[in-house]
PDB file of N, CA and C in Angstrom:
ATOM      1  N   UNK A   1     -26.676 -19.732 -14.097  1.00  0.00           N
ATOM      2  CA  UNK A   1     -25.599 -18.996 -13.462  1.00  0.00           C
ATOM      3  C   UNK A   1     -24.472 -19.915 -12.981  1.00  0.00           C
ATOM      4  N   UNK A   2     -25.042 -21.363 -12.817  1.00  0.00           N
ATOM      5  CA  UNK A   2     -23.663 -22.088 -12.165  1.00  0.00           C
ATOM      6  C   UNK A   2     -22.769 -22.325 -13.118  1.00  0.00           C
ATOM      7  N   UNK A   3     -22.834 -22.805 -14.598  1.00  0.00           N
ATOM      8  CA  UNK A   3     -21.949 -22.976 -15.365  1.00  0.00           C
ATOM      9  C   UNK A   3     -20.979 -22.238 -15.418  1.00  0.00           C
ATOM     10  N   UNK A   4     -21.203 -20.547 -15.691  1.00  0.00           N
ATOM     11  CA  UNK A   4     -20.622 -19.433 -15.353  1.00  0.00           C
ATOM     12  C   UNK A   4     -19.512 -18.896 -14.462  1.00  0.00           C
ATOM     13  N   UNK A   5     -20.407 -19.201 -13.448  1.00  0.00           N
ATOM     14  CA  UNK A   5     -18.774 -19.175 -11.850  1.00  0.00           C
ATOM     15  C   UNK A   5     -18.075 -19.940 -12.133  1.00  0.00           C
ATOM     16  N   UNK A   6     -18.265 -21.210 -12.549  1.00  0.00           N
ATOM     17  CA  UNK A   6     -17.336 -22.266 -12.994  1.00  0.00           C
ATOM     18  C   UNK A   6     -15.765 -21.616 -13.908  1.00  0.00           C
ATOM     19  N   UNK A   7     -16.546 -21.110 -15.104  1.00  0.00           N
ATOM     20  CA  UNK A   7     -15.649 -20.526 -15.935  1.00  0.00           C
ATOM     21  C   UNK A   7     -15.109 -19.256 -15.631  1.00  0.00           C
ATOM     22  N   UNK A   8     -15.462 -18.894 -14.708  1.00  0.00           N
ATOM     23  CA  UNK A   8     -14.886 -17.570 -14.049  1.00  0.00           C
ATOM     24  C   UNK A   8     -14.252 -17.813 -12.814  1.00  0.00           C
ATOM     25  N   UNK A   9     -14.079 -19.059 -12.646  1.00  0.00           N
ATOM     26  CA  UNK A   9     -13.354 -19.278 -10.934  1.00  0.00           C
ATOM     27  C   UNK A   9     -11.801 -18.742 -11.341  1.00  0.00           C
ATOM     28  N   UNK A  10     -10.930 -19.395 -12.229  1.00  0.00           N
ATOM     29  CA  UNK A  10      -9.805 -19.166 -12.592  1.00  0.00           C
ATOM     30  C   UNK A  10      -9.156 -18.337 -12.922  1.00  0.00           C
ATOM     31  N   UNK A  11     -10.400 -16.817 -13.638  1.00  0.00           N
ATOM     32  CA  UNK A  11      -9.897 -16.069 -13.847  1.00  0.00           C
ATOM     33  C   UNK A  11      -9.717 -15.046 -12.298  1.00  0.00           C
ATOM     34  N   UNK A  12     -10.740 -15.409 -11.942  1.00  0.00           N
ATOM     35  CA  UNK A  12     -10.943 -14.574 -10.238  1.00  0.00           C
ATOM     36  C   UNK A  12      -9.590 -15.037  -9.284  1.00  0.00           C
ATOM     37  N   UNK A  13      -9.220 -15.963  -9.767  1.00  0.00           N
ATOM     38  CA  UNK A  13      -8.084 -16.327  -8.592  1.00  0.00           C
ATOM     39  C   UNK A  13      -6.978 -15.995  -9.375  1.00  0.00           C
ATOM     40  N   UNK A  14      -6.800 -15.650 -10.232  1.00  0.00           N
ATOM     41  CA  UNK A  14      -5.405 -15.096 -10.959  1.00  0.00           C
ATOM     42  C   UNK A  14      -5.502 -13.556 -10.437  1.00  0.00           C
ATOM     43  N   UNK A  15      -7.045 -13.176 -10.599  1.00  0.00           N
ATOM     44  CA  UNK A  15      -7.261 -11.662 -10.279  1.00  0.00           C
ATOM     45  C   UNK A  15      -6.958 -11.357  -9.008  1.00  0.00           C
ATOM     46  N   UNK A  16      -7.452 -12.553  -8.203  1.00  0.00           N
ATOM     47  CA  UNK A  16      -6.709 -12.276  -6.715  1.00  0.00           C
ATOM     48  C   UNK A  16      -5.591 -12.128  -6.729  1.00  0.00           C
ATOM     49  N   UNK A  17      -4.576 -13.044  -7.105  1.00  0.00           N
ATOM     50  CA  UNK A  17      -3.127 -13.106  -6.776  1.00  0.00           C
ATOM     51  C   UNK A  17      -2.838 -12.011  -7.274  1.00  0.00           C
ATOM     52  N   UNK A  18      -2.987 -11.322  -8.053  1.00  0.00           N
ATOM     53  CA  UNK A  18      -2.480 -10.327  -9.376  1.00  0.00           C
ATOM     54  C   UNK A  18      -2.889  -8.929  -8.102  1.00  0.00           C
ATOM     55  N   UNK A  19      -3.847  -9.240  -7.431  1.00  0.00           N
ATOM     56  CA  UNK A  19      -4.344  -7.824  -6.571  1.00  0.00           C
ATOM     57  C   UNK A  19      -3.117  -8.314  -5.027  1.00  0.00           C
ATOM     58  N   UNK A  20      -2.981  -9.187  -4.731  1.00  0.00           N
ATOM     59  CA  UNK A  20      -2.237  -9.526  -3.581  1.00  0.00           C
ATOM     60  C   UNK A  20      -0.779  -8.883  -3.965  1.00  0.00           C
ATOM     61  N   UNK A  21      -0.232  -9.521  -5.157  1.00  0.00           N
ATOM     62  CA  UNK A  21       0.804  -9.119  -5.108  1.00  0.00           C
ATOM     63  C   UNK A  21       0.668  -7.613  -5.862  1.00  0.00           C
ATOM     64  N   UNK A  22      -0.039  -7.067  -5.882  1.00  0.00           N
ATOM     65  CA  UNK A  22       0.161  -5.141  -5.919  1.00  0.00           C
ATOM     66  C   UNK A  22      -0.210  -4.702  -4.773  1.00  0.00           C
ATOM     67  N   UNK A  23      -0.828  -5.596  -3.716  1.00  0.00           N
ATOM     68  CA  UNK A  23      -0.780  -4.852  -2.546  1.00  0.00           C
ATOM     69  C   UNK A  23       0.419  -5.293  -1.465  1.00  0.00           C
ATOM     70  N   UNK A  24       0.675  -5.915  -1.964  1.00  0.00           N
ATOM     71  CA  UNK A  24       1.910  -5.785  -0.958  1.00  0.00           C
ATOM     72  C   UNK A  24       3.550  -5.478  -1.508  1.00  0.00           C
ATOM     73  N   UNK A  25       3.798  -5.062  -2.887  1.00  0.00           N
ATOM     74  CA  UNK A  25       4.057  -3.873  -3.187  1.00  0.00           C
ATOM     75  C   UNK A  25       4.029  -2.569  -2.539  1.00  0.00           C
ATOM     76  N   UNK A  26       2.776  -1.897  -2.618  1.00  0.00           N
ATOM     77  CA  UNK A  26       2.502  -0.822  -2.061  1.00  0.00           C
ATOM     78  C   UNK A  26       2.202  -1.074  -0.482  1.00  0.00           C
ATOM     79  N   UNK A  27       2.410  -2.137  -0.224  1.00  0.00           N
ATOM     80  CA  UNK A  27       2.947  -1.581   1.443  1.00  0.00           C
ATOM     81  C   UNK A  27       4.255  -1.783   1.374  1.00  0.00           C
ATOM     82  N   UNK A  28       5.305  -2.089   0.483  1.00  0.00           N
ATOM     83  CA  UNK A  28       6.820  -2.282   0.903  1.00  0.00           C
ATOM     84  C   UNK A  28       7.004  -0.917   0.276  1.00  0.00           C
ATOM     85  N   UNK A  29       6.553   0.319  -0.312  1.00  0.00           N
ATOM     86  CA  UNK A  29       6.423   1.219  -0.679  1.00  0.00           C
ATOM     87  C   UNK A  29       6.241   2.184   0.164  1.00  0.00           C
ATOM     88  N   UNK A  30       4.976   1.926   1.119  1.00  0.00           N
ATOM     89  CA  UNK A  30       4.872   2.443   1.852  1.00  0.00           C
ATOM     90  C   UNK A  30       5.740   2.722   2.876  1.00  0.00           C
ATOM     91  N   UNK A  31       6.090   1.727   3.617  1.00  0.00           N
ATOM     92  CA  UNK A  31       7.145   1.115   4.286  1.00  0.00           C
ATOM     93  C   UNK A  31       8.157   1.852   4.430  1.00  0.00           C
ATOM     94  N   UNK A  32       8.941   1.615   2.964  1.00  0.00           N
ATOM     95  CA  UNK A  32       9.980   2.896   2.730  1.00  0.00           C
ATOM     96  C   UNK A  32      10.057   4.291   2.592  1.00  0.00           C
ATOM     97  N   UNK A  33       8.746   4.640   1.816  1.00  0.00           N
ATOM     98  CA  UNK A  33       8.471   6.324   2.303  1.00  0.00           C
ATOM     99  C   UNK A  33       8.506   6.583   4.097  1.00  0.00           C
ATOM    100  N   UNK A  34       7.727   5.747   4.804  1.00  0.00           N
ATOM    101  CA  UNK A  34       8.137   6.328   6.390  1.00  0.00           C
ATOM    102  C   UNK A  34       9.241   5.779   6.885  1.00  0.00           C
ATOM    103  N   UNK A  35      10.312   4.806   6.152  1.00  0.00           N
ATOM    104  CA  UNK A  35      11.452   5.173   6.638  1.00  0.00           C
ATOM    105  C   UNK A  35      12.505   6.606   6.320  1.00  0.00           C
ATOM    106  N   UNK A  36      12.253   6.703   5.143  1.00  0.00           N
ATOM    107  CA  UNK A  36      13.252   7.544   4.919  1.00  0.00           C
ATOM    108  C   UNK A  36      12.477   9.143   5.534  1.00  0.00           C
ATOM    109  N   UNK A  37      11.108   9.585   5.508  1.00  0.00           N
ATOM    110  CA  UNK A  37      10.532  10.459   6.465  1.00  0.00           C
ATOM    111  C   UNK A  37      10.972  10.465   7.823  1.00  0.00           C
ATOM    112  N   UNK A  38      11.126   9.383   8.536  1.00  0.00           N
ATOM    113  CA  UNK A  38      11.647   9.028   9.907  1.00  0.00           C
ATOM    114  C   UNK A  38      13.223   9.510   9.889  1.00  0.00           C
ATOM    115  N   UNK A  39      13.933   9.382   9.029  1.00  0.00           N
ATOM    116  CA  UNK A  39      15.153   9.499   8.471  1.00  0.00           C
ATOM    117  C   UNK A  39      15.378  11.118   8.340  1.00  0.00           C
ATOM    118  N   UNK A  40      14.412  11.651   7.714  1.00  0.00           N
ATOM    119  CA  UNK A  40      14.624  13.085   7.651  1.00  0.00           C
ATOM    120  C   UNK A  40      14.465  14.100   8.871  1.00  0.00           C
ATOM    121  N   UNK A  41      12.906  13.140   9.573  1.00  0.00           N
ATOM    122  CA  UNK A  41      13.299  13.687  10.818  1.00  0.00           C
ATOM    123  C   UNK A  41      13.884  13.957  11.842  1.00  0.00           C
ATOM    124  N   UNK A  42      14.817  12.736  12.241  1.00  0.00           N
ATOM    125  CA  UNK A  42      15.516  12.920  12.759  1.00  0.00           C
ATOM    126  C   UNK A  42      16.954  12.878  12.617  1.00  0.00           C
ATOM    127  N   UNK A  43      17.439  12.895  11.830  1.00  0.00           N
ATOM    128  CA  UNK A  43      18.846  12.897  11.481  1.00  0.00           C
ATOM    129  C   UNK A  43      19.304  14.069  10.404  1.00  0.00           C
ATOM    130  N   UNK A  44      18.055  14.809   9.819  1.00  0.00           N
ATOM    131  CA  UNK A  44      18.343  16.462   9.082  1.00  0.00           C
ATOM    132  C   UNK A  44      16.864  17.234  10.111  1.00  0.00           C
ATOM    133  N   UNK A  45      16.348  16.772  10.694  1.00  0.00           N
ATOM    134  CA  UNK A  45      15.979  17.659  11.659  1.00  0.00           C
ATOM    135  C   UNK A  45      14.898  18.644  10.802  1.00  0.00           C
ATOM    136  N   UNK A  46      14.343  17.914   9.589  1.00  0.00           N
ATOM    137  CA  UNK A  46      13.445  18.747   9.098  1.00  0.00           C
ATOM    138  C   UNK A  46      11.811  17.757   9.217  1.00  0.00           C
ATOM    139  N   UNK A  47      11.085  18.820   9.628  1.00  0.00           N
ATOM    140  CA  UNK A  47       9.536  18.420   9.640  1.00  0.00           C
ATOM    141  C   UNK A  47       8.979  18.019   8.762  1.00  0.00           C
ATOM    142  N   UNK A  48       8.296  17.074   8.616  1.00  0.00           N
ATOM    143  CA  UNK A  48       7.677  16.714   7.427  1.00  0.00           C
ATOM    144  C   UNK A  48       6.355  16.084   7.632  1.00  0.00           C
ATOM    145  N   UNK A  49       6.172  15.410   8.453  1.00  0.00           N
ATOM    146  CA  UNK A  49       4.850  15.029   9.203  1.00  0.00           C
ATOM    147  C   UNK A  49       4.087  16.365   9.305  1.00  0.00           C
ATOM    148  N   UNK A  50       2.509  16.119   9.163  1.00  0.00           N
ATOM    149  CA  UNK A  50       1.888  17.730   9.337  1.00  0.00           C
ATOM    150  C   UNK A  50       1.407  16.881  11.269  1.00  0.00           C
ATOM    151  N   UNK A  51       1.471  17.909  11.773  1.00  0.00           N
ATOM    152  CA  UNK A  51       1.048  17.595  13.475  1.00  0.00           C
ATOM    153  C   UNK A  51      -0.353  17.797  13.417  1.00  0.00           C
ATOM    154  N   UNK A  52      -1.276  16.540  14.343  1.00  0.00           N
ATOM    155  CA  UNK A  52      -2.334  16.219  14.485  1.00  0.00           C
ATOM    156  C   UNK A  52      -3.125  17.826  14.802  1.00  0.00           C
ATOM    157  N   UNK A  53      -3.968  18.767  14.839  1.00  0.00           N
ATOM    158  CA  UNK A  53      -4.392  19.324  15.609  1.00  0.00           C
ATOM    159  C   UNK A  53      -4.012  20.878  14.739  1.00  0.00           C
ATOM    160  N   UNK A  54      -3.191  21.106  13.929  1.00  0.00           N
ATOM    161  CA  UNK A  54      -2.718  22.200  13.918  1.00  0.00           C
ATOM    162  C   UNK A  54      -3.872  23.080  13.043  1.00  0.00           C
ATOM    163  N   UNK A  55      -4.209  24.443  13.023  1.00  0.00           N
ATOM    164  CA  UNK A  55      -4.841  25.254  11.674  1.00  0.00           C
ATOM    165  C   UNK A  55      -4.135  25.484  11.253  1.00  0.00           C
ATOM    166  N   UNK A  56      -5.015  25.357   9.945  1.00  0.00           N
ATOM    167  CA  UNK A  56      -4.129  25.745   8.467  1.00  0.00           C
ATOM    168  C   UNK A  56      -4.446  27.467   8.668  1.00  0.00           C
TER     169      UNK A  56
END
């Protein structure tokens, strides 16, 4: 098994970086969906958040 990890270290750390940078992507994604939500709420005054507690 040790030879193995060996030859798989390089690909695992490309796989990391390759997963790092799609996750922080999708938090600058994120990011911007609750700005412009924040944006709707208060400056067109429409709801868009569902409120903690409510029945459907």
């Amino acid at each position: 098994m040790q030879p193995k990890k060996k030859k798989d270290t390089p690909a695992l750390k490309q796989r990391i970086k390759q997963l790092e940078k799609s996750l922080e992507k999708a938090n600058v994604m994120i990011y911007g969906l609750n700005a412009m939500i924040d944006f709707a709420e208060k400056e067109l005054k429409v709801p868009v958040r569902k409120k903690h507690g409510t029945k459907q």
